[in-house]
Protein backbone atom coordinates (compact mmCIF):
# COMPACT_ATOMS: atom_id res chain seq x y z
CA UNK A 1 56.37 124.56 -38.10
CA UNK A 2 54.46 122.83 -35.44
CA UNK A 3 57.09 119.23 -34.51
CA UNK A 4 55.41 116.28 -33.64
CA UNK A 5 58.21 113.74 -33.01
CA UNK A 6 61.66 115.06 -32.22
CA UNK A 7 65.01 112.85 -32.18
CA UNK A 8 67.74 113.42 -30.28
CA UNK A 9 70.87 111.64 -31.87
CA UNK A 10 73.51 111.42 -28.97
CA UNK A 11 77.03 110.29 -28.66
CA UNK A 12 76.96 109.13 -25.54
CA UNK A 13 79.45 112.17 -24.16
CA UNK A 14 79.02 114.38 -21.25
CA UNK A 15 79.59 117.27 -23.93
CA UNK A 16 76.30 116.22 -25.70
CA UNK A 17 74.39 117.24 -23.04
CA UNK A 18 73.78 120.29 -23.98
CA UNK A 19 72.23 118.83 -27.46
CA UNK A 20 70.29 116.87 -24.99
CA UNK A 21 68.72 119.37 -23.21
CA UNK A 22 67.53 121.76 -26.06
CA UNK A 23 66.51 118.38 -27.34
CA UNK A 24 63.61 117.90 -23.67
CA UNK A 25 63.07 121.81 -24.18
CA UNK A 26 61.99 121.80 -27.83
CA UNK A 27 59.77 118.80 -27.51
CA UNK A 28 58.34 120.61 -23.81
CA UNK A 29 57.60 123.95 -25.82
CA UNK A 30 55.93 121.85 -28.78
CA UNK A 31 54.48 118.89 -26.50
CA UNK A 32 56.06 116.68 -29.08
CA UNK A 33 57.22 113.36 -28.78
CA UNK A 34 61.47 112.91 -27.67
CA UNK A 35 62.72 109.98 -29.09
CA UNK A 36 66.40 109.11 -27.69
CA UNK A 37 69.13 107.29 -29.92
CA UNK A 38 72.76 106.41 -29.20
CA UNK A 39 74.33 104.26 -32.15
CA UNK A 40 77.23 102.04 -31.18
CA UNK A 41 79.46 101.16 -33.84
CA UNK A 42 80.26 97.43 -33.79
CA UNK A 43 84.18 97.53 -33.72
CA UNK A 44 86.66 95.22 -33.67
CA UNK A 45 87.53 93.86 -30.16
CA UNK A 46 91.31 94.83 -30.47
CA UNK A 47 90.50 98.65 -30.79
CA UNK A 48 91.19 100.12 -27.26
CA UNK A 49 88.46 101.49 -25.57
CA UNK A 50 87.40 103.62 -22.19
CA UNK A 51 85.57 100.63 -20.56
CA UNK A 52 86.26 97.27 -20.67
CA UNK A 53 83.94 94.07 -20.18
CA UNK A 54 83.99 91.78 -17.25
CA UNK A 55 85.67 88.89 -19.07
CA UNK A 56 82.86 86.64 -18.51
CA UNK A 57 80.22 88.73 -19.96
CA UNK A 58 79.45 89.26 -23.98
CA UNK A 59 80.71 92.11 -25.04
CA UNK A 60 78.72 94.30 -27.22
CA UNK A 61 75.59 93.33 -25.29
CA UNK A 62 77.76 94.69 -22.04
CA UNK A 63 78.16 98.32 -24.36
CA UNK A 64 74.60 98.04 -25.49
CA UNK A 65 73.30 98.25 -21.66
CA UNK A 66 76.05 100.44 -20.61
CA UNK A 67 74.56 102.90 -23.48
CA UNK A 68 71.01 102.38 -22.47
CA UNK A 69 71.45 103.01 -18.66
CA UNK A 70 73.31 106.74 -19.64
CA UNK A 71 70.19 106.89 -21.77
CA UNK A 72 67.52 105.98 -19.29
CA UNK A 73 69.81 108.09 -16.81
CA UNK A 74 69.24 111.11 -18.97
CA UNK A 75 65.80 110.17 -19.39
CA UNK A 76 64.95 110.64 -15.91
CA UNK A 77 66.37 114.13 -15.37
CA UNK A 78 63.83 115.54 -17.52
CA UNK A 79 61.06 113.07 -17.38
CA UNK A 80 60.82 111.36 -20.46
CA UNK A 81 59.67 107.90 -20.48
CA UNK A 82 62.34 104.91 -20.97
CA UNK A 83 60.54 103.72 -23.76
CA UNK A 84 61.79 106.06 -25.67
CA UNK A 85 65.57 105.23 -25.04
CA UNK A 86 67.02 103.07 -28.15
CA UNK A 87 70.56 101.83 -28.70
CA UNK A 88 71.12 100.28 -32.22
CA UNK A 89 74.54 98.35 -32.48
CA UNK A 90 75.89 98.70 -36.25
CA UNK A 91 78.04 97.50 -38.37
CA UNK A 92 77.57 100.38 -41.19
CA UNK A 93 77.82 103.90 -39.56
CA UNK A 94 76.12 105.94 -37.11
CA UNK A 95 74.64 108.82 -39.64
CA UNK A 96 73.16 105.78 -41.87
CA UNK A 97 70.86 104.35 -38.58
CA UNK A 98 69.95 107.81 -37.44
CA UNK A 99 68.36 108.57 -40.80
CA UNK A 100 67.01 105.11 -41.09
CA UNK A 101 65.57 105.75 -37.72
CA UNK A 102 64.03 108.89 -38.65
CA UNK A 103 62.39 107.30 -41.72
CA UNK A 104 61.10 104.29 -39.51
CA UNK A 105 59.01 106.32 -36.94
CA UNK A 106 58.17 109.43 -38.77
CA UNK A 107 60.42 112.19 -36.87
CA UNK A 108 59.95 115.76 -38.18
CA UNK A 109 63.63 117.10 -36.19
CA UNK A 110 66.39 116.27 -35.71
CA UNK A 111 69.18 117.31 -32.67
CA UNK A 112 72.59 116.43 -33.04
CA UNK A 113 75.28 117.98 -31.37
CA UNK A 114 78.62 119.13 -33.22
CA UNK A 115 82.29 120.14 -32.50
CA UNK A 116 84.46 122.49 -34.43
CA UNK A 117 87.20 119.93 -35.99
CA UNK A 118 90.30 121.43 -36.98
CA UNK A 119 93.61 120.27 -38.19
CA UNK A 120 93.56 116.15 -39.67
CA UNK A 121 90.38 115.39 -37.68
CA UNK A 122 88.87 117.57 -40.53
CA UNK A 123 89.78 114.65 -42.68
CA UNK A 124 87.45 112.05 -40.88
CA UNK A 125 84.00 111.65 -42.33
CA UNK A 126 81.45 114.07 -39.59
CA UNK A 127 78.30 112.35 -38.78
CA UNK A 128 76.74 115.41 -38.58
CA UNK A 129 77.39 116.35 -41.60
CA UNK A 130 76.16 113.39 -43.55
CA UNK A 131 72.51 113.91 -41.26
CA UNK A 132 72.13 117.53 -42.00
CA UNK A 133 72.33 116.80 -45.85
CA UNK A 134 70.45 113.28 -46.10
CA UNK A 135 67.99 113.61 -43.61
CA UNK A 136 64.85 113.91 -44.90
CA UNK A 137 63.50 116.55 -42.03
CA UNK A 138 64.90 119.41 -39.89
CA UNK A 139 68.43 119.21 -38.30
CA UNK A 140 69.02 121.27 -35.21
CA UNK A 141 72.99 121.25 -34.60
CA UNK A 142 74.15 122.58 -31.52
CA UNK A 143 77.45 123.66 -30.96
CA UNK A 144 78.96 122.24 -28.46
């Protein structure tokens, strides 16, 4: 299998890195196209959360840019253009825009990075999950 357009599906956490970077090394080895994509769920403003929003400033524009910038920031470590940094804010889930991305722009793999759950987290509903069995191409997880 020869991949032409390659997604990597991030998080946003230092962690996924690692997803990251056999993400720029699979498209290098295949000189395919690396497509980057962090999905922000749109959440209520009362949930607590790592960073906060200058007051004055709209808020899930402020997260939007804050995603794109660690995008565009891991973008230039291994030279892939900015253009291919996207952010989609949702109010569904993260798995359903990463598979409607991949239908949208014709990407033959997936990357996603994954880690072990145990205890009640195994309870939650795993993003990964849902893409590795409705995606309709390749899923690379890497464990993280």
């Amino acid at each position: 299998m020869h991949y032409k357009h390659i997604l990597y599906a991030t998080n946003g956490t230092p962690e996924s890195d690692a997803a990251g970077e056999r993400a720029a090394a699979l498209a290098d080895l295949f000189g395919a196209r690396l497509s980057l994509l962090r999905v922000l769920e749109h959440l209520p403003f009362d949930v607590p959360v790592d960073q906060v929003p200058p007051e004055d400033t709209e808020q899930v524009a402020w997260f939007r840019e804050k995603a794109l910038e660690s995008l565009y920031e891991f973008a230039s470590r291994f030279d892939i253009p900015e253009s291919a940094a996207n952010v989609v804010v949702t109010n569904t889930s993260p798995e359903k825009e990463i598979i409607r991305f991949v239908g949208e722009n014709t990407v033959d793999l997936v990357i996603v990075g994954a880690h072990e759950r145990h205890g009640l987290s195994l309870f939650r509903g795993a993003t990964t999950d849902t893409v590795v069995h409705n995606a309709p191409c390749d899923v690379l997880v890497v464990h993280l």
